[in-house]
PDB file of N, CA and C in Angstrom:
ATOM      1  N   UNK A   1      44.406 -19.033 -20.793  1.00  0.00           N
ATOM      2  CA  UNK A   1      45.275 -17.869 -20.806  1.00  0.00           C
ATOM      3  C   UNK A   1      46.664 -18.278 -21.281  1.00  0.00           C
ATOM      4  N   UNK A   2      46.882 -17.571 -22.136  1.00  0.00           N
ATOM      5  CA  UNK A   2      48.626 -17.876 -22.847  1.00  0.00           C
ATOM      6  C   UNK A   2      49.446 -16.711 -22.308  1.00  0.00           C
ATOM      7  N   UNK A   3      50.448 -17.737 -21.759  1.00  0.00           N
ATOM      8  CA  UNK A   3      51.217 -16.971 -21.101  1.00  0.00           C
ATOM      9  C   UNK A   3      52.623 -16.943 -22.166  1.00  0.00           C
ATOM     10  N   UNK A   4      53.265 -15.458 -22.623  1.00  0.00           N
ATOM     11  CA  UNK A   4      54.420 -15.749 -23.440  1.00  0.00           C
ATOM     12  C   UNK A   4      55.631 -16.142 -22.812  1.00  0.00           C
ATOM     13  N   UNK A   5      56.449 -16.820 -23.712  1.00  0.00           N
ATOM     14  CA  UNK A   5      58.033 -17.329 -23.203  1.00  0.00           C
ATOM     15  C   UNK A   5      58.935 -16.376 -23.432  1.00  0.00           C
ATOM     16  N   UNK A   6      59.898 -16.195 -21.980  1.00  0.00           N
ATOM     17  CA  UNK A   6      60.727 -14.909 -22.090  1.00  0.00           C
ATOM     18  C   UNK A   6      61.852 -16.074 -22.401  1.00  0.00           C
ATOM     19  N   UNK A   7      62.240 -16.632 -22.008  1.00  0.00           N
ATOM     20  CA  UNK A   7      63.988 -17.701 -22.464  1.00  0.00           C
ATOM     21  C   UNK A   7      63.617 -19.330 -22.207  1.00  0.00           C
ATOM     22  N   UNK A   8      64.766 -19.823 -22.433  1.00  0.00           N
ATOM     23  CA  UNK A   8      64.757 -21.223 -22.595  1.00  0.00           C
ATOM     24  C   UNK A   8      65.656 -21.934 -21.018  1.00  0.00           C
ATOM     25  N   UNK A   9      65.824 -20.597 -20.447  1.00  0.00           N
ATOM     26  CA  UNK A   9      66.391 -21.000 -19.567  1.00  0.00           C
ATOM     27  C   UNK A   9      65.977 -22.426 -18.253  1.00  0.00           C
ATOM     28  N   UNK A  10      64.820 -22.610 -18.015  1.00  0.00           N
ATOM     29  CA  UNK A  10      64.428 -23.746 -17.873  1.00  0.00           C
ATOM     30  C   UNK A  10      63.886 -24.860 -18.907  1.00  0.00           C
ATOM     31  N   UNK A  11      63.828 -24.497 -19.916  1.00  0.00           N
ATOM     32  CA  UNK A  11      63.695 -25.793 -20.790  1.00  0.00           C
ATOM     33  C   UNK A  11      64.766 -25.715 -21.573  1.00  0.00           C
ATOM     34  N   UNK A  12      65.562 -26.622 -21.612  1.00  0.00           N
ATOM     35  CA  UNK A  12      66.900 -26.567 -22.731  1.00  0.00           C
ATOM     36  C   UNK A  12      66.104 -27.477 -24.011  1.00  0.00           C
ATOM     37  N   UNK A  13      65.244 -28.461 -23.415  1.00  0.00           N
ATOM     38  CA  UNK A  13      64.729 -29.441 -24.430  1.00  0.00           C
ATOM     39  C   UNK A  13      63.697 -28.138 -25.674  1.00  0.00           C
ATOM     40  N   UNK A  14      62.792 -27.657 -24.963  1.00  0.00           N
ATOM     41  CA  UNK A  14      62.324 -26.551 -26.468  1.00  0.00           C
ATOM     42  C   UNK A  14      63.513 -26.188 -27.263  1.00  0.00           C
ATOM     43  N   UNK A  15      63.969 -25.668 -26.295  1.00  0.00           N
ATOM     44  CA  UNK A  15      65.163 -24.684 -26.882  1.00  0.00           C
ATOM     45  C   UNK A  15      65.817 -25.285 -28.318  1.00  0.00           C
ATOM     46  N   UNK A  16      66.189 -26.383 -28.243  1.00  0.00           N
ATOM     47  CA  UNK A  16      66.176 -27.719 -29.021  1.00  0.00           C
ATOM     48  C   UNK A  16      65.336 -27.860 -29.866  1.00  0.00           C
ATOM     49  N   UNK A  17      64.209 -28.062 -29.589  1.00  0.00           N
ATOM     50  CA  UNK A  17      63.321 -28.419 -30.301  1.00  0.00           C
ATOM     51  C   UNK A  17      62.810 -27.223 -31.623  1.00  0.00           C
ATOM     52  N   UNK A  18      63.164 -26.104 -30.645  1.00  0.00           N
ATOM     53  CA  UNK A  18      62.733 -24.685 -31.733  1.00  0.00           C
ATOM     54  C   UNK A  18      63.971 -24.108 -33.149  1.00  0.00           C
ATOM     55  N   UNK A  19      65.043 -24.716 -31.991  1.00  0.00           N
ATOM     56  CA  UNK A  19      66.114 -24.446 -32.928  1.00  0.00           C
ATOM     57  C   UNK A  19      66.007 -25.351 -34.317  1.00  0.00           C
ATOM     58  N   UNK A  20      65.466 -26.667 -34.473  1.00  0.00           N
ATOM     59  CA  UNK A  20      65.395 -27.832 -34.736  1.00  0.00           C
ATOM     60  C   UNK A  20      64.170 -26.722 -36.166  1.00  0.00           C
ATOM     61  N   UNK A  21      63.093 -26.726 -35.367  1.00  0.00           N
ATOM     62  CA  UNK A  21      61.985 -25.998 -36.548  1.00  0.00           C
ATOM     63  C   UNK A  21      62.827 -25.064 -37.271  1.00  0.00           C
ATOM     64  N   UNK A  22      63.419 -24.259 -36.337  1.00  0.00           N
ATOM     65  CA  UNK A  22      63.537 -22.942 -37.309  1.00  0.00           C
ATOM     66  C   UNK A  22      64.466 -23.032 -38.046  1.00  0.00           C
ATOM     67  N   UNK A  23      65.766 -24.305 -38.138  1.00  0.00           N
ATOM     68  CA  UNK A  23      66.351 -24.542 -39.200  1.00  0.00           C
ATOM     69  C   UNK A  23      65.641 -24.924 -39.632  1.00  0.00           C
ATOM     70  N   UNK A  24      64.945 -26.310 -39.817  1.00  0.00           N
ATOM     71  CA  UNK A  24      64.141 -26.777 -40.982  1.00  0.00           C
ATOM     72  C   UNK A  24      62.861 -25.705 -41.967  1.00  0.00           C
ATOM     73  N   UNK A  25      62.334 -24.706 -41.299  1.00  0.00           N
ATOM     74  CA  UNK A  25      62.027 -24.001 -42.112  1.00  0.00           C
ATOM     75  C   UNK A  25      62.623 -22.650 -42.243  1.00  0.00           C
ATOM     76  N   UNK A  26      63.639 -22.304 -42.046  1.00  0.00           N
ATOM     77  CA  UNK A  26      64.053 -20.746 -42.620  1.00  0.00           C
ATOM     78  C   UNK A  26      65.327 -21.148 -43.252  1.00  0.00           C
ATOM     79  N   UNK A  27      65.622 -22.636 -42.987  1.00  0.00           N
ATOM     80  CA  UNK A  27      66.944 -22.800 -43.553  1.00  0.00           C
ATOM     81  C   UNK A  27      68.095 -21.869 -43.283  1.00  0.00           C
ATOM     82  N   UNK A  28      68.255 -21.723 -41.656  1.00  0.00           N
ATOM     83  CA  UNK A  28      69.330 -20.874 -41.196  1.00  0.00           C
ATOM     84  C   UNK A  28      69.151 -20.547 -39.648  1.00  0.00           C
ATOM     85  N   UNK A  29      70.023 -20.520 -38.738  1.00  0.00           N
ATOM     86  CA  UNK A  29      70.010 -20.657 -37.448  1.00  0.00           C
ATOM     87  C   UNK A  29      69.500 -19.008 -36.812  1.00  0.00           C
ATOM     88  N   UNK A  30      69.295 -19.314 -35.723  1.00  0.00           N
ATOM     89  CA  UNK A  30      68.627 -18.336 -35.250  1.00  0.00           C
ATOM     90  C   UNK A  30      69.389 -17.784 -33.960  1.00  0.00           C
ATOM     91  N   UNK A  31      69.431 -16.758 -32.871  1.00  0.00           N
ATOM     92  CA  UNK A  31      69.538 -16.427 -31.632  1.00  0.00           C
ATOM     93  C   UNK A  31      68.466 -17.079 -30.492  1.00  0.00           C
ATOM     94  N   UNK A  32      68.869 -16.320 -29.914  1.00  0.00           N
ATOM     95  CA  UNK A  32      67.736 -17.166 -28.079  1.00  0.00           C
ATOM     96  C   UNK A  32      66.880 -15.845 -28.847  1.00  0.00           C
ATOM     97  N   UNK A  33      66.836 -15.196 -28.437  1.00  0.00           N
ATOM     98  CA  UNK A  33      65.683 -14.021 -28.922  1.00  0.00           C
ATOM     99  C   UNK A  33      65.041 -14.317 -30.082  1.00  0.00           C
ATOM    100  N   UNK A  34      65.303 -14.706 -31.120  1.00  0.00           N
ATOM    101  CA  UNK A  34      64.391 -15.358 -32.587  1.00  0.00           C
ATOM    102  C   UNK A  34      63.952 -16.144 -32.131  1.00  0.00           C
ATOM    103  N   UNK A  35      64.514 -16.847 -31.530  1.00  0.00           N
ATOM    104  CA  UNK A  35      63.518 -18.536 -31.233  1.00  0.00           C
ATOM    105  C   UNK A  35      62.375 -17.823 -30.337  1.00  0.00           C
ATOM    106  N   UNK A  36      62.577 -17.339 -29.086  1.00  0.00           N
ATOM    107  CA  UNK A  36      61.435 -16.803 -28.587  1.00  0.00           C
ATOM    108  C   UNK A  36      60.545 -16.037 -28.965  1.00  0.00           C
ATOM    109  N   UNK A  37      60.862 -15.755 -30.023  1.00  0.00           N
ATOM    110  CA  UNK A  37      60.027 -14.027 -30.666  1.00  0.00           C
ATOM    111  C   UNK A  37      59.051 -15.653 -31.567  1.00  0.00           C
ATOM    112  N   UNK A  38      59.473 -16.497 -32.215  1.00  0.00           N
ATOM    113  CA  UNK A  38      59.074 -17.586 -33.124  1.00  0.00           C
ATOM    114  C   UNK A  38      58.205 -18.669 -31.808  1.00  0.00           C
ATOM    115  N   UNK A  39      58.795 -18.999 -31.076  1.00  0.00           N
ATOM    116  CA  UNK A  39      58.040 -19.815 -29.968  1.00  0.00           C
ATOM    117  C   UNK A  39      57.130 -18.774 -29.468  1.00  0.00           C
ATOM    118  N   UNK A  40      56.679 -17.477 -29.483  1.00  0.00           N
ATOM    119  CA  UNK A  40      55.693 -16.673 -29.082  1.00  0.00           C
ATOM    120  C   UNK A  40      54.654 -16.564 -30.092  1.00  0.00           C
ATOM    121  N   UNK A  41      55.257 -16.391 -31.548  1.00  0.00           N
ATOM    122  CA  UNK A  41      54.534 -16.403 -33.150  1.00  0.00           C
ATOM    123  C   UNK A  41      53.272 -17.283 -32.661  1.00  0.00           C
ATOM    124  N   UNK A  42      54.686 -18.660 -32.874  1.00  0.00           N
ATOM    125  CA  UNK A  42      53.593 -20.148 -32.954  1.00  0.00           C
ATOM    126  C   UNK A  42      51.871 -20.126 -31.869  1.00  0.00           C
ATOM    127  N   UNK A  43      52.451 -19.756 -31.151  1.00  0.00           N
ATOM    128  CA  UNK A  43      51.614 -20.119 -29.485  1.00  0.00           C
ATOM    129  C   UNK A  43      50.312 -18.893 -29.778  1.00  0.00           C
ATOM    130  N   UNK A  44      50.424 -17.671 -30.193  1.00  0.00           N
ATOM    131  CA  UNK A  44      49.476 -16.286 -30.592  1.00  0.00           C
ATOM    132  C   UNK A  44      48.741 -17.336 -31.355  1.00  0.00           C
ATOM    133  N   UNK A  45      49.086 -18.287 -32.720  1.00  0.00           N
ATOM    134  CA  UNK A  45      48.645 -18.219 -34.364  1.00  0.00           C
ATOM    135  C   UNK A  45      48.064 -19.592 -33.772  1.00  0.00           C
ATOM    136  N   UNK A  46      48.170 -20.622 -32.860  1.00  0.00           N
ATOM    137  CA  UNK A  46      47.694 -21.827 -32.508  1.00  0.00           C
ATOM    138  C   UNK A  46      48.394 -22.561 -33.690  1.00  0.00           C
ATOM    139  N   UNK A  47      49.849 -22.517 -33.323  1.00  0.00           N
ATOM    140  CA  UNK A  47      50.367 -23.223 -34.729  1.00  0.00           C
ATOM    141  C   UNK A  47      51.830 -24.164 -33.857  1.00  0.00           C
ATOM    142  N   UNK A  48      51.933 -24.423 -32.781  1.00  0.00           N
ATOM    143  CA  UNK A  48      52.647 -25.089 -31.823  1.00  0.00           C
ATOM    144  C   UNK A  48      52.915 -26.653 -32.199  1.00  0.00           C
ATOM    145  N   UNK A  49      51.885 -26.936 -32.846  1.00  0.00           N
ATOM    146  CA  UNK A  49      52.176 -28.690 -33.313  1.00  0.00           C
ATOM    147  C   UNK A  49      53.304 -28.662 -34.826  1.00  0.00           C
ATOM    148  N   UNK A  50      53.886 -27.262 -34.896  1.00  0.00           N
ATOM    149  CA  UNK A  50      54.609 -27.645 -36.444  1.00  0.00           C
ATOM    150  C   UNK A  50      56.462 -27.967 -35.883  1.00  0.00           C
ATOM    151  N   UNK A  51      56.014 -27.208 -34.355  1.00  0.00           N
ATOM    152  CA  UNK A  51      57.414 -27.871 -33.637  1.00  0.00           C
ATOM    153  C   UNK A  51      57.637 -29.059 -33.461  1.00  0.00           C
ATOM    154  N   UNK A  52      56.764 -29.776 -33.870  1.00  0.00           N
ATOM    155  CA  UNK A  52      56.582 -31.242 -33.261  1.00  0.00           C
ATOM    156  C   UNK A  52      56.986 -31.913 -34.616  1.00  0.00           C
ATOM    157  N   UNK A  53      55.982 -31.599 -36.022  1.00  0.00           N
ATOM    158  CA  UNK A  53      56.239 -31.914 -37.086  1.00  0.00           C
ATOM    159  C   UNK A  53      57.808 -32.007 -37.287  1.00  0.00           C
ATOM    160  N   UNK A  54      58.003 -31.028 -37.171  1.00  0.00           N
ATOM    161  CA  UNK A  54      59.168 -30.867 -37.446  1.00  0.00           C
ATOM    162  C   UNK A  54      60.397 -32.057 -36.581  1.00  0.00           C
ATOM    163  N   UNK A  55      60.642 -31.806 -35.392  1.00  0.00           N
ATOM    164  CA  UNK A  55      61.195 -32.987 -35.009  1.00  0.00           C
ATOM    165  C   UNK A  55      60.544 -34.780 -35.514  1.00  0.00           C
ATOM    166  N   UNK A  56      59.102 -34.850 -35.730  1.00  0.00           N
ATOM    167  CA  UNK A  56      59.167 -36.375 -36.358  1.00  0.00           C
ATOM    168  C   UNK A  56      59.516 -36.247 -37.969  1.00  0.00           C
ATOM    169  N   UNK A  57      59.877 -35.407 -38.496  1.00  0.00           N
ATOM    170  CA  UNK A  57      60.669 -35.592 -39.950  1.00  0.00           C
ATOM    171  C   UNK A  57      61.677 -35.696 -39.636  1.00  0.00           C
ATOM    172  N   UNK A  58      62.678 -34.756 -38.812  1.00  0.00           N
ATOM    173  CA  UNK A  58      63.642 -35.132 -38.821  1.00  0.00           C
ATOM    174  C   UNK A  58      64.065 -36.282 -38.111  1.00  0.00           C
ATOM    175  N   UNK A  59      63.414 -36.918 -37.136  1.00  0.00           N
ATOM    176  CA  UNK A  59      63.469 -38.094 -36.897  1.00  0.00           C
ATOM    177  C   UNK A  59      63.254 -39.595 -37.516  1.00  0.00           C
ATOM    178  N   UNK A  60      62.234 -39.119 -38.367  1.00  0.00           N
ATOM    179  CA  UNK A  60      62.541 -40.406 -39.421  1.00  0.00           C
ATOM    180  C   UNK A  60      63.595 -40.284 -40.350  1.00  0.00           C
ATOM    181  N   UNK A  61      63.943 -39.137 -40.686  1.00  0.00           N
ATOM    182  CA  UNK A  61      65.246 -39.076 -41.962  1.00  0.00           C
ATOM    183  C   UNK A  61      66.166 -39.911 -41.310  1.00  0.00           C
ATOM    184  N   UNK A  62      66.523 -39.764 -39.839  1.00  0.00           N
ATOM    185  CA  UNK A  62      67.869 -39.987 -39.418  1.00  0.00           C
ATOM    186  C   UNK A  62      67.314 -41.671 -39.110  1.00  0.00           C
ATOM    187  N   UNK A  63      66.144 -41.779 -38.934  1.00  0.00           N
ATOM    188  CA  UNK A  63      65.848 -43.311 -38.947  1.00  0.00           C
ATOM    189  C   UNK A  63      66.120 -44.081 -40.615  1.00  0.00           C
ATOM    190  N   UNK A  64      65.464 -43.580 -41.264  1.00  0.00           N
ATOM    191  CA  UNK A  64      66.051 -43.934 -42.562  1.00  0.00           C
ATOM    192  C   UNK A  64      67.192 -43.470 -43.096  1.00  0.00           C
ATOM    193  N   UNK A  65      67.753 -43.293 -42.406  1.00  0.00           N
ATOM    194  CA  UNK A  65      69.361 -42.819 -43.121  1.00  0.00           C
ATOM    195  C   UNK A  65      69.596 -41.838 -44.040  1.00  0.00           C
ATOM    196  N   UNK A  66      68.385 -40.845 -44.270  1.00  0.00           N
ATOM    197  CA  UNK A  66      68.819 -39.631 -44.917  1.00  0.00           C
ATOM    198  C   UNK A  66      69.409 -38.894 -44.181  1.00  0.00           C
ATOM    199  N   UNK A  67      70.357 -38.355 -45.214  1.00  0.00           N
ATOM    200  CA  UNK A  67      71.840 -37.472 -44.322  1.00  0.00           C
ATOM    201  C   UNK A  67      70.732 -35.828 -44.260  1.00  0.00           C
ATOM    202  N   UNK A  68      70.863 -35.984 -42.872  1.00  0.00           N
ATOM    203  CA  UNK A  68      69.965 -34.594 -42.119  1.00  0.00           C
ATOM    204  C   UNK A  68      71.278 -33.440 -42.310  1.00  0.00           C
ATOM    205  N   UNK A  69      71.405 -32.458 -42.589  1.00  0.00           N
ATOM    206  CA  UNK A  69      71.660 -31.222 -42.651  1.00  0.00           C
ATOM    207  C   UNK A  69      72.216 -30.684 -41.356  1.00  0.00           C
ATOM    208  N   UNK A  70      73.185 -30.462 -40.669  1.00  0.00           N
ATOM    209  CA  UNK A  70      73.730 -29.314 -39.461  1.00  0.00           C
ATOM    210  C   UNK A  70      74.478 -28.058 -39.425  1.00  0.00           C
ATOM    211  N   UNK A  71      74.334 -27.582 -38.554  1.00  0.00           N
ATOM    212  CA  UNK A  71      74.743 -26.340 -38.961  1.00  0.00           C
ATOM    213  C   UNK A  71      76.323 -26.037 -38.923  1.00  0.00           C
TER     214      UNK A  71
END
């Protein structure tokens, strides 16, 4: 049973982590409400591991010294 996410208010680390995806793919920051409406997307579509992707790219860039992008 999937239960949806209303806030990030006990996890600051998603919160992070989603903000993290949804720059890297929309190329532009989001609200607490986008991220959740997007952390609800993922979790419906069984597509939850691209949050993850996403933090180990940007984790190797900054391991290899490509200059990562902020907002």
């Amino acid at each position: 049973m999937e239960t949806e996410l209303k806030d990030f208010i006990k996890n600051p680390k998603l919160k992070d982590l989603m903000e993290n995806y949804y720059h890297l793919t929309y190329e532009m920051s989001a609200t607490d409400e986008e991220l959740v409406n997007e952390y609800n997307y993922l979790l419906k579509n069984n597509e939850l591991h691209l949050i993850f992707e996403c933090e180990q790219i940007t984790e190797y860039a900054m391991y290899a010294g490509v200059p990562v992008e902020e907002d």
